[in-house]
PDB file of N, CA and C in Angstrom:
ATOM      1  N   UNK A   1     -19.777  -3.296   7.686  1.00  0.00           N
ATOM      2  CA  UNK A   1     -19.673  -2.556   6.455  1.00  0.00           C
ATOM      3  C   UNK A   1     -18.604  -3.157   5.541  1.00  0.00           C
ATOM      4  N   UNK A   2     -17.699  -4.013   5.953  1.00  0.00           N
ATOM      5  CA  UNK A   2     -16.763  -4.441   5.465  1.00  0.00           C
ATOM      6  C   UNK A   2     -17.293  -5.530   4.029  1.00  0.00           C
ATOM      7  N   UNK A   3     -17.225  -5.582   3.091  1.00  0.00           N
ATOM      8  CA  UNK A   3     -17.689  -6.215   1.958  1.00  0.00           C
ATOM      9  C   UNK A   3     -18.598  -5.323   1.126  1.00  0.00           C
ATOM     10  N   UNK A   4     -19.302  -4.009   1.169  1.00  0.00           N
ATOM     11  CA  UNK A   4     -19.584  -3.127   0.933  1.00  0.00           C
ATOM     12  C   UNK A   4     -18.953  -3.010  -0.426  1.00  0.00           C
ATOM     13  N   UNK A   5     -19.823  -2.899  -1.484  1.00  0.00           N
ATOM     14  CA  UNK A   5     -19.021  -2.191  -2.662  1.00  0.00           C
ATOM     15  C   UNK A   5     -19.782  -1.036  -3.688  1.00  0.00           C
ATOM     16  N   UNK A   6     -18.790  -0.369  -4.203  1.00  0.00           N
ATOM     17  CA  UNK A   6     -19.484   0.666  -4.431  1.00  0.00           C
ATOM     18  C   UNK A   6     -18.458   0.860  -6.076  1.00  0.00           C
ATOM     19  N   UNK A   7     -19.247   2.396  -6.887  1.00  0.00           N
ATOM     20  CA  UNK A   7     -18.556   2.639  -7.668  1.00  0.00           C
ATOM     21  C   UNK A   7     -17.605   3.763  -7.378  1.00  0.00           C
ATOM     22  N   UNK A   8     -16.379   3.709  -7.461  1.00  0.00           N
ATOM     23  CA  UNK A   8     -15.265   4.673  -7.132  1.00  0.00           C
ATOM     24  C   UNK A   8     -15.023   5.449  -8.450  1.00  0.00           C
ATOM     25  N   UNK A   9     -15.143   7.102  -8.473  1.00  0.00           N
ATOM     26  CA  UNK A   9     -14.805   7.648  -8.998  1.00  0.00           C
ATOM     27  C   UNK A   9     -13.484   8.790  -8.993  1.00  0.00           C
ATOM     28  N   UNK A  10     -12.923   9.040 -10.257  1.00  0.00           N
ATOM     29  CA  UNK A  10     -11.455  10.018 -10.214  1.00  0.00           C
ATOM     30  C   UNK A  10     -11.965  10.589 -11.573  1.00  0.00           C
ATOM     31  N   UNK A  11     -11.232  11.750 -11.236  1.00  0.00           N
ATOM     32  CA  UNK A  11     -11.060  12.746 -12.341  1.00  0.00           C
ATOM     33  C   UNK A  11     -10.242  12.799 -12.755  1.00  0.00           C
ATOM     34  N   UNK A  12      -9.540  12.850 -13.927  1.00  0.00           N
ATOM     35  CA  UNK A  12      -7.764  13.552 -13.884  1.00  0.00           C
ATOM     36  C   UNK A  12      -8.319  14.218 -15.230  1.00  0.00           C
ATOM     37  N   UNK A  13      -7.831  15.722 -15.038  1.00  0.00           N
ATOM     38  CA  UNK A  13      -7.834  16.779 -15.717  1.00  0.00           C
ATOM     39  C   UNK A  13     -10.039  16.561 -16.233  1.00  0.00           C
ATOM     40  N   UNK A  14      -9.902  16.059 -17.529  1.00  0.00           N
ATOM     41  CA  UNK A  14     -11.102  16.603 -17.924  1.00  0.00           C
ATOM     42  C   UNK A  14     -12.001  14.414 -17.998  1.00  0.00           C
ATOM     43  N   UNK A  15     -11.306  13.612 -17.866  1.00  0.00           N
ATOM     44  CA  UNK A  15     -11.400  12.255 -17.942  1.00  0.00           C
ATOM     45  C   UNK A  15     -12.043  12.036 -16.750  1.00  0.00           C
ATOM     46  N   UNK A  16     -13.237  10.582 -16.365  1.00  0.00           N
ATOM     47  CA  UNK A  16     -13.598  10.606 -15.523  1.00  0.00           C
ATOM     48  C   UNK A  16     -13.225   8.685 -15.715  1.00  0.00           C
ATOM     49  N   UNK A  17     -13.048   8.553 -14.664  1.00  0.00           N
ATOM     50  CA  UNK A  17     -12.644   6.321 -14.443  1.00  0.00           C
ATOM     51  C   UNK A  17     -13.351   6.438 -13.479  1.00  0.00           C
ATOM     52  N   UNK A  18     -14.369   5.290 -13.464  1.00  0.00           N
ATOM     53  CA  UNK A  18     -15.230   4.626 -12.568  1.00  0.00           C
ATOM     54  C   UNK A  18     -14.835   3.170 -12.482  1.00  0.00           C
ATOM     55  N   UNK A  19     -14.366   2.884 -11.515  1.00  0.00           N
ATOM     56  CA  UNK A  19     -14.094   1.582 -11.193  1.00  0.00           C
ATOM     57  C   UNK A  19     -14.788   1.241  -9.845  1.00  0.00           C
ATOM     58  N   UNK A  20     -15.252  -0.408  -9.993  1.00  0.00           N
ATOM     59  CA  UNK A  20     -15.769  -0.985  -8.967  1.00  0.00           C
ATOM     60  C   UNK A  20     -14.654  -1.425  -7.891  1.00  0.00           C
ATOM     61  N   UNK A  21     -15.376  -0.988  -6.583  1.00  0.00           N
ATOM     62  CA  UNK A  21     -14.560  -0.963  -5.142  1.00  0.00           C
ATOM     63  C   UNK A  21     -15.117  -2.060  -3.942  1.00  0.00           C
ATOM     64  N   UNK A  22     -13.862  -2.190  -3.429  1.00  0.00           N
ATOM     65  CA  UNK A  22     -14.935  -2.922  -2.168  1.00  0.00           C
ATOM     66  C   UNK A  22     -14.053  -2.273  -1.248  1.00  0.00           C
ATOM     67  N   UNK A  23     -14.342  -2.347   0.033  1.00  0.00           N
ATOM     68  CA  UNK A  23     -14.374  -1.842   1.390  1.00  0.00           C
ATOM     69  C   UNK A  23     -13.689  -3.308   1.978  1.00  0.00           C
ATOM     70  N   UNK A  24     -12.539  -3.491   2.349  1.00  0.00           N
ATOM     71  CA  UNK A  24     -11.904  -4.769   2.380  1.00  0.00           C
ATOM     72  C   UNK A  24     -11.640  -4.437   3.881  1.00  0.00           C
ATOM     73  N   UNK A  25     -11.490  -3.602   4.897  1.00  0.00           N
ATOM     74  CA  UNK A  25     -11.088  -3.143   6.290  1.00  0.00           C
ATOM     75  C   UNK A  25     -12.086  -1.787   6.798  1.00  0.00           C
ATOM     76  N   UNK A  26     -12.228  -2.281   8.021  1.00  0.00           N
ATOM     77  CA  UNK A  26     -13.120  -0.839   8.890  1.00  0.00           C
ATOM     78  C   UNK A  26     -12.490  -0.870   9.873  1.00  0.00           C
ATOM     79  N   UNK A  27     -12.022  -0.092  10.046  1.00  0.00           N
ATOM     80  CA  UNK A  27     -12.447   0.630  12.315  1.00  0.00           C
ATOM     81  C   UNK A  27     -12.360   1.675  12.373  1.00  0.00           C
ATOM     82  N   UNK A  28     -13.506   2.020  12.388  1.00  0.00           N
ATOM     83  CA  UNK A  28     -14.349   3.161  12.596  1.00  0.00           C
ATOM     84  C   UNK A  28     -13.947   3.750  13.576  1.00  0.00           C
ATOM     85  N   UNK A  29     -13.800   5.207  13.702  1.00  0.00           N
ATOM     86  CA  UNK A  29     -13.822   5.598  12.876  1.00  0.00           C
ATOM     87  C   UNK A  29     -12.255   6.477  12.178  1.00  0.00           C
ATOM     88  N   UNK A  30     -11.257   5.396  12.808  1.00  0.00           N
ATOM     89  CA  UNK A  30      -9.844   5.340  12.581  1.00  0.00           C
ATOM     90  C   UNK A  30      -9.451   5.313  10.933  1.00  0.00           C
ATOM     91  N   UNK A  31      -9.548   3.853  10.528  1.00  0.00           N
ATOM     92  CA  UNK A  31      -9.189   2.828   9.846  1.00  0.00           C
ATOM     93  C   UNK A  31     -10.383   2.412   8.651  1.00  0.00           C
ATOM     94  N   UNK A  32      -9.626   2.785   7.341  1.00  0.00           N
ATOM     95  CA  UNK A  32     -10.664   2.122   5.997  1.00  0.00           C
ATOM     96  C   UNK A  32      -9.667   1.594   5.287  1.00  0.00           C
ATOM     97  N   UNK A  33     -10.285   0.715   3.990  1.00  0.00           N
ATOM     98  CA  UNK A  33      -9.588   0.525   3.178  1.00  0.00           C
ATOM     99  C   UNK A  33     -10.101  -0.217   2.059  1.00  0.00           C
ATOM    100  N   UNK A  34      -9.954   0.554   0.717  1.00  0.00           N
ATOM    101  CA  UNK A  34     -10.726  -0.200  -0.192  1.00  0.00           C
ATOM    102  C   UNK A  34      -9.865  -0.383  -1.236  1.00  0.00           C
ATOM    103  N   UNK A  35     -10.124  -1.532  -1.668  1.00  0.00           N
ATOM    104  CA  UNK A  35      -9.672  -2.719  -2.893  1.00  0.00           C
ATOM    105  C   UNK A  35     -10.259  -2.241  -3.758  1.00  0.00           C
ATOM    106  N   UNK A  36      -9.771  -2.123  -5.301  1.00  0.00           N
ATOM    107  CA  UNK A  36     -10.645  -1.773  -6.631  1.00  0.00           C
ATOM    108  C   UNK A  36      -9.471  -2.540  -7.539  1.00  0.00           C
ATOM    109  N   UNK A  37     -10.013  -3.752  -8.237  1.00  0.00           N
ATOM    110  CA  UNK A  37      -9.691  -4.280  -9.013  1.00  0.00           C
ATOM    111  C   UNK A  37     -10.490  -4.064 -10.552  1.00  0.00           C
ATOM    112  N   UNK A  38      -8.903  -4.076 -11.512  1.00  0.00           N
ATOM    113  CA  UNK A  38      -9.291  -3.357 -13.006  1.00  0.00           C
ATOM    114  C   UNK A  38      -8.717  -4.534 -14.019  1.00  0.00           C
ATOM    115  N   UNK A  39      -8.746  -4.188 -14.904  1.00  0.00           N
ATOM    116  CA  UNK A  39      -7.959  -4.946 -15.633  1.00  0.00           C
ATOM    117  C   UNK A  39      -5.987  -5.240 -15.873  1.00  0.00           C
ATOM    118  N   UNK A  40      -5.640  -3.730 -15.219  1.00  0.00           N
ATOM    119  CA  UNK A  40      -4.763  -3.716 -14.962  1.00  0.00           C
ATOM    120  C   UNK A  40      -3.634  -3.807 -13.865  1.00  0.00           C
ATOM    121  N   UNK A  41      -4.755  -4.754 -12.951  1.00  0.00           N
ATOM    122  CA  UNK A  41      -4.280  -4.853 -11.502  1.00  0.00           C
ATOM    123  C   UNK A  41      -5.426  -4.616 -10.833  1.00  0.00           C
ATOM    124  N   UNK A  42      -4.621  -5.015  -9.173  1.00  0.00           N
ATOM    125  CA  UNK A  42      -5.164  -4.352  -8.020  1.00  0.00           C
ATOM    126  C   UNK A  42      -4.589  -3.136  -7.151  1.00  0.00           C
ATOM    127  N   UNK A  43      -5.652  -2.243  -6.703  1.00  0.00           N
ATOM    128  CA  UNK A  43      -5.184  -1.038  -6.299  1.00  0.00           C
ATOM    129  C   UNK A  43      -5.894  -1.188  -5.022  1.00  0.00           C
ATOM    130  N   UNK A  44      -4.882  -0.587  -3.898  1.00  0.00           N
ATOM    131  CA  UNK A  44      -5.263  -0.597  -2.428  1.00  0.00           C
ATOM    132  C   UNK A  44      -5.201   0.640  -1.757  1.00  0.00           C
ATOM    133  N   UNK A  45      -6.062   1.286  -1.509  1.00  0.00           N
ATOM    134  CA  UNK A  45      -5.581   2.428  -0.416  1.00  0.00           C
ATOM    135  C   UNK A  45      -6.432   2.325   0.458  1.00  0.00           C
ATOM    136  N   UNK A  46      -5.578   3.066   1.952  1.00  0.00           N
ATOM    137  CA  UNK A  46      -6.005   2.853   3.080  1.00  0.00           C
ATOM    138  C   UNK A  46      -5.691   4.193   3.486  1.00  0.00           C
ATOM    139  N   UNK A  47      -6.795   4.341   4.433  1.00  0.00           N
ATOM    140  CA  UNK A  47      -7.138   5.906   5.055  1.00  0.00           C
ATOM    141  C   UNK A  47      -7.272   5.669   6.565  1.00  0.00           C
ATOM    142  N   UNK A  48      -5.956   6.495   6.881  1.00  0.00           N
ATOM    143  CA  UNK A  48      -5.786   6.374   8.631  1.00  0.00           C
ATOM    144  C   UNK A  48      -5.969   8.074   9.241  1.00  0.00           C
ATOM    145  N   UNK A  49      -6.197   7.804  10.479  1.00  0.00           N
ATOM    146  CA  UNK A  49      -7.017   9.382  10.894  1.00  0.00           C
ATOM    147  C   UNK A  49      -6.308   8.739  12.516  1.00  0.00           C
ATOM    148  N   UNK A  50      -5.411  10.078  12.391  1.00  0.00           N
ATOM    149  CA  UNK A  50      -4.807   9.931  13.886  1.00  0.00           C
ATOM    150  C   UNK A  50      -5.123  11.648  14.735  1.00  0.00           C
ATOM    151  N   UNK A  51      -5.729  10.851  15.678  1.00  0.00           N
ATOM    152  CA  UNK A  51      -5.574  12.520  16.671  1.00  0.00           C
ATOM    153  C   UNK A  51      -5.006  12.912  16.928  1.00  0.00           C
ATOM    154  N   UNK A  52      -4.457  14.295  17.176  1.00  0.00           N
ATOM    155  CA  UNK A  52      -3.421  14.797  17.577  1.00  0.00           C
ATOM    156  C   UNK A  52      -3.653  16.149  18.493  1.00  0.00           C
ATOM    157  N   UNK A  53      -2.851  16.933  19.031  1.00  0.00           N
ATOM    158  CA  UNK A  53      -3.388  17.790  19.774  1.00  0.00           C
ATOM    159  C   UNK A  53      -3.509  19.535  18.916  1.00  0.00           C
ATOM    160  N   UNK A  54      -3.104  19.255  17.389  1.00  0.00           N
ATOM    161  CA  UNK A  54      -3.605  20.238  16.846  1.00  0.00           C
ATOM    162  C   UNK A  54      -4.699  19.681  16.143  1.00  0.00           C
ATOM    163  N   UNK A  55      -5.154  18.777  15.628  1.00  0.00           N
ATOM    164  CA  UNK A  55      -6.574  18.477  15.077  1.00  0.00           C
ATOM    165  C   UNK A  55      -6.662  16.635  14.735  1.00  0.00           C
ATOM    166  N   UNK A  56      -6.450  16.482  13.398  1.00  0.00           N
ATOM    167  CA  UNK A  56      -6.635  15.083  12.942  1.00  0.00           C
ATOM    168  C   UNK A  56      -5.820  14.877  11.843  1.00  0.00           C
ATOM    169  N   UNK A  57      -4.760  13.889  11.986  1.00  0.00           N
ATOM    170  CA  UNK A  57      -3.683  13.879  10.782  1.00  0.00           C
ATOM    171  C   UNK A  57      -4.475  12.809   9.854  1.00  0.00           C
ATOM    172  N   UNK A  58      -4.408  13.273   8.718  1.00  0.00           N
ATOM    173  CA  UNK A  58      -4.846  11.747   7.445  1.00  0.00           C
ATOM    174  C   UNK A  58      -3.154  11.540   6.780  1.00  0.00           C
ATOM    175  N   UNK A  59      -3.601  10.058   6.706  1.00  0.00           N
ATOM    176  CA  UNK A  59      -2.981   9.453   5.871  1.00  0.00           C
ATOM    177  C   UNK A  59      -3.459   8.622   5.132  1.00  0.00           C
ATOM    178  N   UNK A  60      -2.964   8.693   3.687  1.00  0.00           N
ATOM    179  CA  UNK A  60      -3.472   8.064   2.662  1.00  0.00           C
ATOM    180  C   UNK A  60      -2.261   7.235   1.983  1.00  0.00           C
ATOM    181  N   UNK A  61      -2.597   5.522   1.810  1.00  0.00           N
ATOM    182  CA  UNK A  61      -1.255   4.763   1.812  1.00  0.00           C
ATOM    183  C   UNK A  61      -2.013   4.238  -0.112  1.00  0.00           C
ATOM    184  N   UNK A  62      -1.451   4.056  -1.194  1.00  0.00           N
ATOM    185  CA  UNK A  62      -1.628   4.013  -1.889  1.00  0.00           C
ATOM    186  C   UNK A  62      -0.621   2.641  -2.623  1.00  0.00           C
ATOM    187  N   UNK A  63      -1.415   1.416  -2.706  1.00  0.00           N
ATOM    188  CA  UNK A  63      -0.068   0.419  -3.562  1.00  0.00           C
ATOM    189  C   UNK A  63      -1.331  -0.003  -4.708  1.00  0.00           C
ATOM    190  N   UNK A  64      -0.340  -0.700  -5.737  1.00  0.00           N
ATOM    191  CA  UNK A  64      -0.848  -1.318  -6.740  1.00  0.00           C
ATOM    192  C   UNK A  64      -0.122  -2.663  -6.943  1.00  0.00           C
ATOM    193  N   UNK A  65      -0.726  -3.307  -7.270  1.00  0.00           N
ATOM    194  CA  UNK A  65      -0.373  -4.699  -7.570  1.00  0.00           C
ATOM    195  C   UNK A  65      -0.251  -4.707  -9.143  1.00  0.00           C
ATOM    196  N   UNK A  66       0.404  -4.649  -9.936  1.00  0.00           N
ATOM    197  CA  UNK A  66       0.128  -4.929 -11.858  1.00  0.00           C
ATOM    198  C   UNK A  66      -0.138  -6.484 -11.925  1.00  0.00           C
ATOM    199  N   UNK A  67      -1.195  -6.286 -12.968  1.00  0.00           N
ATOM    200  CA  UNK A  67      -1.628  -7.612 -13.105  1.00  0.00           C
ATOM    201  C   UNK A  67      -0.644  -8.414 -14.174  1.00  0.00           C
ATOM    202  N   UNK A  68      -0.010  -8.172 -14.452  1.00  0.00           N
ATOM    203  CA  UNK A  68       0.757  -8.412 -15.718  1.00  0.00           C
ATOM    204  C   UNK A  68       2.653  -7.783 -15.990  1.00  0.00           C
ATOM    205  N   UNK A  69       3.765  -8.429 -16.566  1.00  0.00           N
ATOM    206  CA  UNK A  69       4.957  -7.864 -16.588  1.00  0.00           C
ATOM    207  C   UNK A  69       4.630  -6.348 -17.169  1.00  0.00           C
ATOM    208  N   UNK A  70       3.791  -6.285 -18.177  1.00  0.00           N
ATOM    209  CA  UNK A  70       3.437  -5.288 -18.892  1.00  0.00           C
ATOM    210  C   UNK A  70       2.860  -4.620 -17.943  1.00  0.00           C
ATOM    211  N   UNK A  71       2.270  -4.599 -17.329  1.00  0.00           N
ATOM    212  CA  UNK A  71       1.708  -3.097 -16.443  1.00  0.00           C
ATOM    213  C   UNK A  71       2.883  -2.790 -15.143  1.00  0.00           C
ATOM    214  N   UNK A  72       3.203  -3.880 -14.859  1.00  0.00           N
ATOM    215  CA  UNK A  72       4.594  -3.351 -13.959  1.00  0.00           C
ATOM    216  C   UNK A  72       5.307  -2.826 -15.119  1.00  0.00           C
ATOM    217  N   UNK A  73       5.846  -2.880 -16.233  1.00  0.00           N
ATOM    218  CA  UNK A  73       6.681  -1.804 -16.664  1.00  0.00           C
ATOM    219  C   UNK A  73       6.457  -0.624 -16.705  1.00  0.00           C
ATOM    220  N   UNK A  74       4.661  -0.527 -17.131  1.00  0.00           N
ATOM    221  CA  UNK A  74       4.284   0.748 -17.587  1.00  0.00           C
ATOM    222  C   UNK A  74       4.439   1.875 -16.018  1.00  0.00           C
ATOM    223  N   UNK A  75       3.880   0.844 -14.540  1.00  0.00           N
ATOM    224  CA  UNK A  75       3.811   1.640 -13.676  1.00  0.00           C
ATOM    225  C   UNK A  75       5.880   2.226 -12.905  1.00  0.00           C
ATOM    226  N   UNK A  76       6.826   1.181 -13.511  1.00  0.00           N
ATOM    227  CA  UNK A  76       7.902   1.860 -13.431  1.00  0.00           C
ATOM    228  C   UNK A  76       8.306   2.956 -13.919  1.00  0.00           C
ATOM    229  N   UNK A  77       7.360   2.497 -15.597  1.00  0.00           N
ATOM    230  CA  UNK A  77       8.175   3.644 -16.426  1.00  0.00           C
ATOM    231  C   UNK A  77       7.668   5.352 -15.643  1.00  0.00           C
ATOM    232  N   UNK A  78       6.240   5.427 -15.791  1.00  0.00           N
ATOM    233  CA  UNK A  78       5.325   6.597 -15.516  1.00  0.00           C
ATOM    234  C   UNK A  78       5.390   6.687 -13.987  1.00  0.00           C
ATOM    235  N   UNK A  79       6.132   5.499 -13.185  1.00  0.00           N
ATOM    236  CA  UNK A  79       5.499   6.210 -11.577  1.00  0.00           C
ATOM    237  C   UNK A  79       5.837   7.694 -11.226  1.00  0.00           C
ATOM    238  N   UNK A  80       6.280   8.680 -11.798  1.00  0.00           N
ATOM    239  CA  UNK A  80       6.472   9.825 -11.747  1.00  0.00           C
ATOM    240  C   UNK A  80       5.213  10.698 -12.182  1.00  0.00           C
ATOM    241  N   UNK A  81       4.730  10.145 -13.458  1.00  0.00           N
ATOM    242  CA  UNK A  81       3.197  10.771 -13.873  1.00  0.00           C
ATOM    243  C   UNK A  81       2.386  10.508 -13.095  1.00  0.00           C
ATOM    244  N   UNK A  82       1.967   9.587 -12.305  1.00  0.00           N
ATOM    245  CA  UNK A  82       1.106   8.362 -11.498  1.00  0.00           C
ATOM    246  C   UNK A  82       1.230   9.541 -10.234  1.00  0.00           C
ATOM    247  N   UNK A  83       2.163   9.367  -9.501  1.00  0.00           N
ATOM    248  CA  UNK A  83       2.634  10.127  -8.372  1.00  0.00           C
ATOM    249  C   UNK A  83       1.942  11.515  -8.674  1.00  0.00           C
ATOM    250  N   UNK A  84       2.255  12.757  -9.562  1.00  0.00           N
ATOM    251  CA  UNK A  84       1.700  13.483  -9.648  1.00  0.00           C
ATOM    252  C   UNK A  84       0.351  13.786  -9.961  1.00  0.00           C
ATOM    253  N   UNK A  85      -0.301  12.809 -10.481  1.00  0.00           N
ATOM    254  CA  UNK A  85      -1.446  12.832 -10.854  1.00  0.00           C
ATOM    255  C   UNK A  85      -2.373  12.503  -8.939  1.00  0.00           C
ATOM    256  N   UNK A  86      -1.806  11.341  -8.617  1.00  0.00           N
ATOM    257  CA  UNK A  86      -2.261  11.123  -7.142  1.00  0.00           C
ATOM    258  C   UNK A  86      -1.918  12.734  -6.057  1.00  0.00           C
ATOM    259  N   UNK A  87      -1.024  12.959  -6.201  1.00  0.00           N
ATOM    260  CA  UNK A  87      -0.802  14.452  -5.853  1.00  0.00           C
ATOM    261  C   UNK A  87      -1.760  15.354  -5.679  1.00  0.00           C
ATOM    262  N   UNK A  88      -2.378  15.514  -6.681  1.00  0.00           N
ATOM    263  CA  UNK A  88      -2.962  16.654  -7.152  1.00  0.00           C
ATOM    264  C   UNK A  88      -4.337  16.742  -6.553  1.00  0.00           C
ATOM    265  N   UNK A  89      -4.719  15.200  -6.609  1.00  0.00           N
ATOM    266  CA  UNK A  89      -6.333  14.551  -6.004  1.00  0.00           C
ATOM    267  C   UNK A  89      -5.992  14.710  -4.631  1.00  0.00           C
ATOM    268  N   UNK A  90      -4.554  14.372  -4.165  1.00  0.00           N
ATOM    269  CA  UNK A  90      -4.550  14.504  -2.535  1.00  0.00           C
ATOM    270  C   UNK A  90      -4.671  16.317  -2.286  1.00  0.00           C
ATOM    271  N   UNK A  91      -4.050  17.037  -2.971  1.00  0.00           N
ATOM    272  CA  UNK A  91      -4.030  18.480  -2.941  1.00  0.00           C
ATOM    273  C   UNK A  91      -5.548  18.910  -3.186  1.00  0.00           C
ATOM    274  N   UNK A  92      -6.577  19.005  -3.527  1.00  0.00           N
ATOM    275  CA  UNK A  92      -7.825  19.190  -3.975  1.00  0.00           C
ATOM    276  C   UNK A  92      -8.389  18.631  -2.702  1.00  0.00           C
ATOM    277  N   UNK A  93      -8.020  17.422  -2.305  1.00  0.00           N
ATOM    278  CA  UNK A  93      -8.978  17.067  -1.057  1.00  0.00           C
ATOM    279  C   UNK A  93      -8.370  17.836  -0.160  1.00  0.00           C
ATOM    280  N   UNK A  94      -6.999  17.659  -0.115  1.00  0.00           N
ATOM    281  CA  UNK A  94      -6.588  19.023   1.426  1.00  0.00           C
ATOM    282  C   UNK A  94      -7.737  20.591   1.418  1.00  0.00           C
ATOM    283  N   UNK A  95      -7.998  20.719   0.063  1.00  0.00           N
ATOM    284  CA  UNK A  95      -8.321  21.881   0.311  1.00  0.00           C
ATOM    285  C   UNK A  95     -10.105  21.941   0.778  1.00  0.00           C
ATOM    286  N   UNK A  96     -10.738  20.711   0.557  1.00  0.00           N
ATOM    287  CA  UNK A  96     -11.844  20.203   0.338  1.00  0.00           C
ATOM    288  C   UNK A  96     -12.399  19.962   1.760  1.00  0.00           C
ATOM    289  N   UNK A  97     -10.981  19.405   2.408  1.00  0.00           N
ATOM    290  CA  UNK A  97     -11.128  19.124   3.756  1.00  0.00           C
ATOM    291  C   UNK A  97     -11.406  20.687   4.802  1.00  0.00           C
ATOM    292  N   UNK A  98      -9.699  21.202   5.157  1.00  0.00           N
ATOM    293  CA  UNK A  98      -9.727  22.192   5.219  1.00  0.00           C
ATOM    294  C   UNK A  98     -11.216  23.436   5.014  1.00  0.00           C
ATOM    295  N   UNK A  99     -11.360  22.958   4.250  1.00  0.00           N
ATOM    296  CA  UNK A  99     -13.107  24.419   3.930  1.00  0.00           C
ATOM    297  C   UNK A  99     -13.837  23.679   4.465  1.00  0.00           C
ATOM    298  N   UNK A 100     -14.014  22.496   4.530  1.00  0.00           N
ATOM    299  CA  UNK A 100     -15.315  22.028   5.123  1.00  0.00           C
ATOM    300  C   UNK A 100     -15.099  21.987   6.863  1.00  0.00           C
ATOM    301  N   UNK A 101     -14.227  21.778   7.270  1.00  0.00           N
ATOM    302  CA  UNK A 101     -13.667  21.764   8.983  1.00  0.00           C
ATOM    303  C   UNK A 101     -14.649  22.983   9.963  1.00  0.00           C
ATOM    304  N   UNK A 102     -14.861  22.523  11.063  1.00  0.00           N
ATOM    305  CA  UNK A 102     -15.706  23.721  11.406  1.00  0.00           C
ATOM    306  C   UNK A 102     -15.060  24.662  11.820  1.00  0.00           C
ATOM    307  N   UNK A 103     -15.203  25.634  11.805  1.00  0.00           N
ATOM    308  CA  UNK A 103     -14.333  26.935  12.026  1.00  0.00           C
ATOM    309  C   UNK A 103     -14.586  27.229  13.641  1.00  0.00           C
ATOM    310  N   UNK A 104     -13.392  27.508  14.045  1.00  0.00           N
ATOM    311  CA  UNK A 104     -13.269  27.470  15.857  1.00  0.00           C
ATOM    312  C   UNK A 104     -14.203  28.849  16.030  1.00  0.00           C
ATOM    313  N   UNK A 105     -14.982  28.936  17.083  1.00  0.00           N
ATOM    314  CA  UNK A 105     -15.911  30.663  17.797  1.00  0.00           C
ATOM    315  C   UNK A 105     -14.759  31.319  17.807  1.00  0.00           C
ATOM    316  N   UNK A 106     -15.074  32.986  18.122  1.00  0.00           N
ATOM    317  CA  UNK A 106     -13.539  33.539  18.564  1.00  0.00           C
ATOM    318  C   UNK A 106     -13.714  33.312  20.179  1.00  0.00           C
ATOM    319  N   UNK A 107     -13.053  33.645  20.833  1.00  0.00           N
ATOM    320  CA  UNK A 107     -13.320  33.643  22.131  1.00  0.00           C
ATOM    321  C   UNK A 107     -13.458  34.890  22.299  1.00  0.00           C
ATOM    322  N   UNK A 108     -14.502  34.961  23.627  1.00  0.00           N
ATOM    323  CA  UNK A 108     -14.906  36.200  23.746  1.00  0.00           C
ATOM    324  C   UNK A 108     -13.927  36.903  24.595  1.00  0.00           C
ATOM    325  N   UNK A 109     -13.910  38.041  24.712  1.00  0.00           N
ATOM    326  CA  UNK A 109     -13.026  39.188  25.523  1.00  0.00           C
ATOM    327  C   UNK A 109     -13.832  38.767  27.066  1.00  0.00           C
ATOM    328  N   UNK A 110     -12.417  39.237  27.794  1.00  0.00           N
ATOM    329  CA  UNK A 110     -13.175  39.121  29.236  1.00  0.00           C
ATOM    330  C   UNK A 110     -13.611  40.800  29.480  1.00  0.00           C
ATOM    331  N   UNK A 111     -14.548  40.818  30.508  1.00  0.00           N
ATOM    332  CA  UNK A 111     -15.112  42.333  30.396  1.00  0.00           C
ATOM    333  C   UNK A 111     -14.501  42.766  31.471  1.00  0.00           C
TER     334      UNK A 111
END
């Protein structure tokens, strides 16, 4: 699956960016990671899924490369807007996740 590309979509507030992605790492069903190059760089995130003995921890690792002095300034100046804006998409999927999870039986009473 690795070379796989697709169109990646984000929302922020009422705006929609579609940028083209590739799938640059797999191990399944641990380990992803997709590359989306723009005009203003390259952007990398990687999605790790560790077991644990209360369920499945995610982590989501997020870098950018600026293609230019000018977009490294802009991402110094705003990494505070940037950050919250990534926030918010990680907060929406917690909750996205969370509702979709299967919900444990109760256990039954012993008689």
């Amino acid at each position: 699956m690795t070379g796989k590309r697709f169109i990646s979509v984000q929302q922020f507030e009422k705006k929609e960016i579609r940028v083209e992605s590739e799938l640059t790492h797999v191990n399944r069903p641990y380990e992803c990671e997709v590359q989306a190059m723009t005009n203003q760089g390259v952007s990398t995130a990687t999605y790790t899924l560790n077991e644990t003995a209360d369920g499945t921890d995610v982590t989501i690792r997020i870098t950018l490369a600026p293609s230019s002095w000018l977009y490294t300034l802009y991402v110094k100046a705003f990494r505070w807007a940037i950050r919250l804006i990534y926030d918010e998409q990680f907060k929406q999927f917690r909750i996205y996740a969370e509702a979709s999870a299967p919900k444990p039986s109760p256990a039954r009473e012993a008689e």
